[in-house]
Protein backbone atom coordinates (compact mmCIF):
# COMPACT_ATOMS: atom_id res chain seq x y z
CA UNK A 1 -34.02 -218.69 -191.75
CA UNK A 2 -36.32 -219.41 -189.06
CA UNK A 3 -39.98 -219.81 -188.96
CA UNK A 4 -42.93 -219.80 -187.52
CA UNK A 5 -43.10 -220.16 -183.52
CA UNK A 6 -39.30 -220.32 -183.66
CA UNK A 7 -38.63 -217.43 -185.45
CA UNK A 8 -41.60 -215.27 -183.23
CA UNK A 9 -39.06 -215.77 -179.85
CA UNK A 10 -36.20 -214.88 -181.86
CA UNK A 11 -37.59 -211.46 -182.53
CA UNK A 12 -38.99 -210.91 -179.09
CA UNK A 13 -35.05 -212.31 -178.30
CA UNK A 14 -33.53 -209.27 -180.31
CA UNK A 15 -36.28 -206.75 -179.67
CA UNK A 16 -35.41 -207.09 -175.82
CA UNK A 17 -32.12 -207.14 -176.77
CA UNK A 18 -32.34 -204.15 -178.46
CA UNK A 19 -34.17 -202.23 -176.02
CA UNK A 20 -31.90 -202.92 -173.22
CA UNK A 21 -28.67 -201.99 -175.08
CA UNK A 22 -30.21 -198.80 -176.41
CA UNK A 23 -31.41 -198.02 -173.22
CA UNK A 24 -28.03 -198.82 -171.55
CA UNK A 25 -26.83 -195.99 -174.25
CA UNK A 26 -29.38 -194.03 -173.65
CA UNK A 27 -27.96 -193.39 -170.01
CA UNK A 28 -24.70 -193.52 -170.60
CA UNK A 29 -24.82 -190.80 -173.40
CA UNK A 30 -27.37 -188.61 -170.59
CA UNK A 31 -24.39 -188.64 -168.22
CA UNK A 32 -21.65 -187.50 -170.34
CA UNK A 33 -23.80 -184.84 -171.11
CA UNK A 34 -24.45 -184.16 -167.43
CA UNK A 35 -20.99 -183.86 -166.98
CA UNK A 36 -20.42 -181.25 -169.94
CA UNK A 37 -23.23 -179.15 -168.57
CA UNK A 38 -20.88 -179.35 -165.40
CA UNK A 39 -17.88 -178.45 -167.30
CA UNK A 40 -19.63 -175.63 -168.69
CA UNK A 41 -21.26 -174.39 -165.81
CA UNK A 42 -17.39 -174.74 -164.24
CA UNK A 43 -15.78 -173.33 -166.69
CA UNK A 44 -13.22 -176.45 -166.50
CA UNK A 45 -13.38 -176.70 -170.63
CA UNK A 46 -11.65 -173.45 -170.62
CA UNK A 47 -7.76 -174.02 -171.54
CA UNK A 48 -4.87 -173.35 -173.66
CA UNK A 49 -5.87 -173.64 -177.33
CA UNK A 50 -9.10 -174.24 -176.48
CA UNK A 51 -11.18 -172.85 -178.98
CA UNK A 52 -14.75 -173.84 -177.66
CA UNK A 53 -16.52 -176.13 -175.57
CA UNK A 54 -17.22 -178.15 -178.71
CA UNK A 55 -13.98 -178.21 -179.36
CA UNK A 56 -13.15 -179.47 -175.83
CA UNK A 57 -15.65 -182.28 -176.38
CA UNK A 58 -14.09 -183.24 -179.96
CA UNK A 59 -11.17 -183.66 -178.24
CA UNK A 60 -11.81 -185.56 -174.81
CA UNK A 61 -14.39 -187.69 -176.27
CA UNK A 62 -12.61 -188.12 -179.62
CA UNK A 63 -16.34 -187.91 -181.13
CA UNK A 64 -17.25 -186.06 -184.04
CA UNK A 65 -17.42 -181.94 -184.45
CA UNK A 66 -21.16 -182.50 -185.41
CA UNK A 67 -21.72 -185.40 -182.26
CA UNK A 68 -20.20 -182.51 -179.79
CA UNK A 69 -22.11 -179.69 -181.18
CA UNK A 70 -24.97 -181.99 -180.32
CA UNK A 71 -23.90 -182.82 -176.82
CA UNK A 72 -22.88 -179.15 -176.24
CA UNK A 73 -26.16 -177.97 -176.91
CA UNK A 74 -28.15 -180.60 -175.22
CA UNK A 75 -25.95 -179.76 -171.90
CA UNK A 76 -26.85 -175.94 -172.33
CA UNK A 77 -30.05 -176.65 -171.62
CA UNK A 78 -29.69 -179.40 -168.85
CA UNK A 79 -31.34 -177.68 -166.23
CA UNK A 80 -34.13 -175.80 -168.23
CA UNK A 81 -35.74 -179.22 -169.02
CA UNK A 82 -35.54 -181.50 -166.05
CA UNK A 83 -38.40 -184.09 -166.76
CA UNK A 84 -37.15 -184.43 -170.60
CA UNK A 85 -33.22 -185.02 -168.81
CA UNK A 86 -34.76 -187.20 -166.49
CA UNK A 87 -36.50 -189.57 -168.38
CA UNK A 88 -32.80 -188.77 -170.76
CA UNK A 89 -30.92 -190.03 -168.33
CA UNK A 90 -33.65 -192.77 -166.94
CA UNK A 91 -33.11 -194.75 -170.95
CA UNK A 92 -36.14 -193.70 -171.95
CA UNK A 93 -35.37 -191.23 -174.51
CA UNK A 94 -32.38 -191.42 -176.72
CA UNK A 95 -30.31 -188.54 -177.44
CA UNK A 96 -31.41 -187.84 -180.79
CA UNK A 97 -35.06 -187.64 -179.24
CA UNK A 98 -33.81 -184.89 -176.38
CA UNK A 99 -31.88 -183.16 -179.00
CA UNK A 100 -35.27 -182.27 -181.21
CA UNK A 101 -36.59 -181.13 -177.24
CA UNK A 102 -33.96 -179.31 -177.01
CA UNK A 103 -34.11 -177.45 -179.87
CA UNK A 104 -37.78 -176.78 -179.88
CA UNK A 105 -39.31 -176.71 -176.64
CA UNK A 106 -39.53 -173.66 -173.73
CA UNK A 107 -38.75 -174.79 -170.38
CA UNK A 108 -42.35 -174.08 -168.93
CA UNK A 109 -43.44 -176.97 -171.42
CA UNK A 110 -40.78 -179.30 -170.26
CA UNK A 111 -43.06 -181.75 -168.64
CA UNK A 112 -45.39 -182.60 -171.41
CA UNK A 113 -43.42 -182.26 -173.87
CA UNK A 114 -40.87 -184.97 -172.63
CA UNK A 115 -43.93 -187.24 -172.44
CA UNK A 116 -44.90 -187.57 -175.38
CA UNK A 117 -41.16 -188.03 -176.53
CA UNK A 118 -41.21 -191.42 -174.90
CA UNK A 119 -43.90 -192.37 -177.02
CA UNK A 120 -42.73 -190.88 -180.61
CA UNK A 121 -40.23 -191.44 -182.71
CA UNK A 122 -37.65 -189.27 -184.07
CA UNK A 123 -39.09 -188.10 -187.27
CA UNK A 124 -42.57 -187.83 -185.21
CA UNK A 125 -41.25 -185.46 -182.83
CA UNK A 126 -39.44 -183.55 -185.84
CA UNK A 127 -43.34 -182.87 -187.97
CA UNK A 128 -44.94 -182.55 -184.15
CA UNK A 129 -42.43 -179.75 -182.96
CA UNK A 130 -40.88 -178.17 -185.49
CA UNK A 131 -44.74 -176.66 -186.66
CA UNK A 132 -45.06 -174.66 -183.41
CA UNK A 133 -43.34 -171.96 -181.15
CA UNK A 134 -45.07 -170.67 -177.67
CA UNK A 135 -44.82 -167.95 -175.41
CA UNK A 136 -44.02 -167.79 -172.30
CA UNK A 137 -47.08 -167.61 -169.94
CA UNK A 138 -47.53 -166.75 -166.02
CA UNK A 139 -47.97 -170.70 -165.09
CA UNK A 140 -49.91 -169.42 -161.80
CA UNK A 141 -52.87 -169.13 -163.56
CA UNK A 142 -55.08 -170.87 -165.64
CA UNK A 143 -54.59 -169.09 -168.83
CA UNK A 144 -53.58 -171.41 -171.99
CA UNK A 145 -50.09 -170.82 -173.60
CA UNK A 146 -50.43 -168.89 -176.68
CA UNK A 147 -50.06 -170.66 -179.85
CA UNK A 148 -47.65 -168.23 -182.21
CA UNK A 149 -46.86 -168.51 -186.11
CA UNK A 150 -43.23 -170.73 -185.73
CA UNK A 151 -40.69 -168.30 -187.00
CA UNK A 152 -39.46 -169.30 -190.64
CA UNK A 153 -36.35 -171.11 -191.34
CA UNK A 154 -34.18 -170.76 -194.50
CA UNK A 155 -35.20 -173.79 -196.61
CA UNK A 156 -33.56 -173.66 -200.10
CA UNK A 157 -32.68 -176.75 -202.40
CA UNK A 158 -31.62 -175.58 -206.10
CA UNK A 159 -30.06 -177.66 -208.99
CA UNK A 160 -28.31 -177.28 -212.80
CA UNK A 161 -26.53 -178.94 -215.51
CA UNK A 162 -22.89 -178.51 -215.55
CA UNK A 163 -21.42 -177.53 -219.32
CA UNK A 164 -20.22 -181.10 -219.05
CA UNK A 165 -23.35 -182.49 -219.22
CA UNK A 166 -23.08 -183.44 -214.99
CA UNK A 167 -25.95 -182.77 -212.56
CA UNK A 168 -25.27 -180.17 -209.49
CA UNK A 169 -27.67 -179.77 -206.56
CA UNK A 170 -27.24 -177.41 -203.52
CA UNK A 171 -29.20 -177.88 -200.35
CA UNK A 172 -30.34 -175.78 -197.27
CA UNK A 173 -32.39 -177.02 -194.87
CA UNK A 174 -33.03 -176.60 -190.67
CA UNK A 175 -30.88 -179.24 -188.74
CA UNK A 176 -34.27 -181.58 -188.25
CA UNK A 177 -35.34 -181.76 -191.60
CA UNK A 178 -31.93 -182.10 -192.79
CA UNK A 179 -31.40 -184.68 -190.21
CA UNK A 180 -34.31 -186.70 -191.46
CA UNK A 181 -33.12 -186.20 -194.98
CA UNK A 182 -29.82 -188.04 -193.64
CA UNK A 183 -31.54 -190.39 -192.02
CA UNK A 184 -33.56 -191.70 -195.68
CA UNK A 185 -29.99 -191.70 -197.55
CA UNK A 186 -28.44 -193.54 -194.52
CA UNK A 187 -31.14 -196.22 -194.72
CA UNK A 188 -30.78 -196.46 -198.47
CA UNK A 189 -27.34 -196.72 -198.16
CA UNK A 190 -27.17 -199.74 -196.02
CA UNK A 191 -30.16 -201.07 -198.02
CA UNK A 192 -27.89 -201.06 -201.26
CA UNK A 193 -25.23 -202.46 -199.50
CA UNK A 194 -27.32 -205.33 -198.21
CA UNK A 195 -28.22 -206.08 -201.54
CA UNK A 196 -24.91 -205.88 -203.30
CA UNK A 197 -23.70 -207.83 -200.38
CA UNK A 198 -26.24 -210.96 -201.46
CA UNK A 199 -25.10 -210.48 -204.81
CA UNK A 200 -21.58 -210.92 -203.80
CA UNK A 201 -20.77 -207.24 -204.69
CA UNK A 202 -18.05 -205.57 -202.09
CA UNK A 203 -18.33 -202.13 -204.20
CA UNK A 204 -18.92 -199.47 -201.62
CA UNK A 205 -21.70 -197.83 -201.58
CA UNK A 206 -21.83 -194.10 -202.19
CA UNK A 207 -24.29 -191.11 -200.53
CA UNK A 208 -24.63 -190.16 -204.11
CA UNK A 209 -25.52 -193.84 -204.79
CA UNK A 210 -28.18 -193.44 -201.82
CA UNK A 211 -29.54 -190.58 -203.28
CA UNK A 212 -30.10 -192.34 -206.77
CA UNK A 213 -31.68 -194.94 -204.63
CA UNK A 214 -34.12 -192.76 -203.14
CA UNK A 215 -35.30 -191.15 -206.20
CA UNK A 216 -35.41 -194.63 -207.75
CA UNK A 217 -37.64 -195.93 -205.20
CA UNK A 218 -39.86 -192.83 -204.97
CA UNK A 219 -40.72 -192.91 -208.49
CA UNK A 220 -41.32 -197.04 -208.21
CA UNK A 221 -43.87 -196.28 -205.51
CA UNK A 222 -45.19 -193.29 -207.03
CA UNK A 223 -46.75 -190.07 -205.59
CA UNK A 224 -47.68 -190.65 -201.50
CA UNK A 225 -51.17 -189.95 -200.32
CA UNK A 226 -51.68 -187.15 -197.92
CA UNK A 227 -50.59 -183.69 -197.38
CA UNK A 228 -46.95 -183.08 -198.31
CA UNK A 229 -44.37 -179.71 -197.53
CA UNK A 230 -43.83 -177.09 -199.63
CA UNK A 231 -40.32 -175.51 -200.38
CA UNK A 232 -38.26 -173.71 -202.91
């Protein structure tokens, strides 16, 4: 373990690291998706057994359904929102930052939205987005874009005792919030693992373990301050 001065440069070592791999991702991931919205725009996914561009993608990127359905929607929208694939395809947003864009933002907002993506993080631009929807407005003149009620998305999480004695849950939530709900089990996860690591432990670690993890911790730290979400 290193400390003090020594242990300072270290982290501005990894940080820059850090930022330059990520960023080197950043554009690599922007121009595969470039070149789906090509293949889309082309038509050159279409083929034999084929079922879907998605499934295309699966398949010539040997990625993940879910990671195609991401890029595949991300490309759809590749020319409606040219400063947020610039600054995609630049490193300076990462492509689960553009994907929250995507899914939120109208083109004529494009511009300002993808600035303030630089500057947020994920989950920020999840609670900053997700609360609005606009409408388009003539951008000739110099009325404001109305500000409209964000149309409501199914949001359902429901639980029971088996006869057995077992606990069931069933969850339903929009992709961000259930992203962000993966996100807090994933970082559990690799917390537990850390720790059964130190202990000399090699069990794996389970999302169900994650979950009891989460709870665990929530009721250590107790109720957080501030407003919270509602749902049933």
């Amino acid at each position: 373990m290193v400390e003090g001065e020594a242990r300072e440069q270290v982290t501005v070592r990894l940080e820059g690291e850090l930022g330059s791999l990520c960023g080197m991702a950043n554009v690599t991931a922007a121009r595969t998706v470039a070149v789906i919205a090509e293949a889309l725009e082309s038509g050159a996914w279409e083929g034999w057994g084929i079922r879907s561009p998605e499934h295309w993608v699966t398949w010539k990127c040997g990625v993940s359904p879910r990671r195609a359905r991401a890029w595949v929607a991300i490309a759809r929208r590749w020319t409606e929102l040219p400063a947020t694939m610039a600054a995609f395809s630049e490193g300076r947003l990462s492509e689960d930052q553009v994907a929250v864009v995507c899914r939120h933002v109208p083109a004529w907002a494009d511009a300002e939205v993808a600035e303030f993506a630089t500057m947020a993080t994920v989950p920020q631009l999840v609670r900053a987005l997700a609360k609005y929807a606009w409408t388009e407005t003539d951008t000739d003149t110099d009325t404001e874009p109305e500000e409209v009620a964000p149309a409501e998305e199914e949001r359902r999480v429901a639980f029971h005792f088996d006869d057995d004695g077992s606990w069931r849950a069933s969850i339903h939530l929009p992709a961000d919030e259930g992203a962000l709900v993966e996100s807090a089990l994933g970082a559990a996860r690799n917390h537990l693992a850390d720790v059964r690591k130190a202990d000399g432990d090699t069990e794996l670690v389970t999302w169900a373990g994650a979950l009891a993890e989460v709870a665990d911790a929530y009721l250590g730290a107790g109720s957080p301050s501030g407003p919270t979400g509602t749902g049933t």
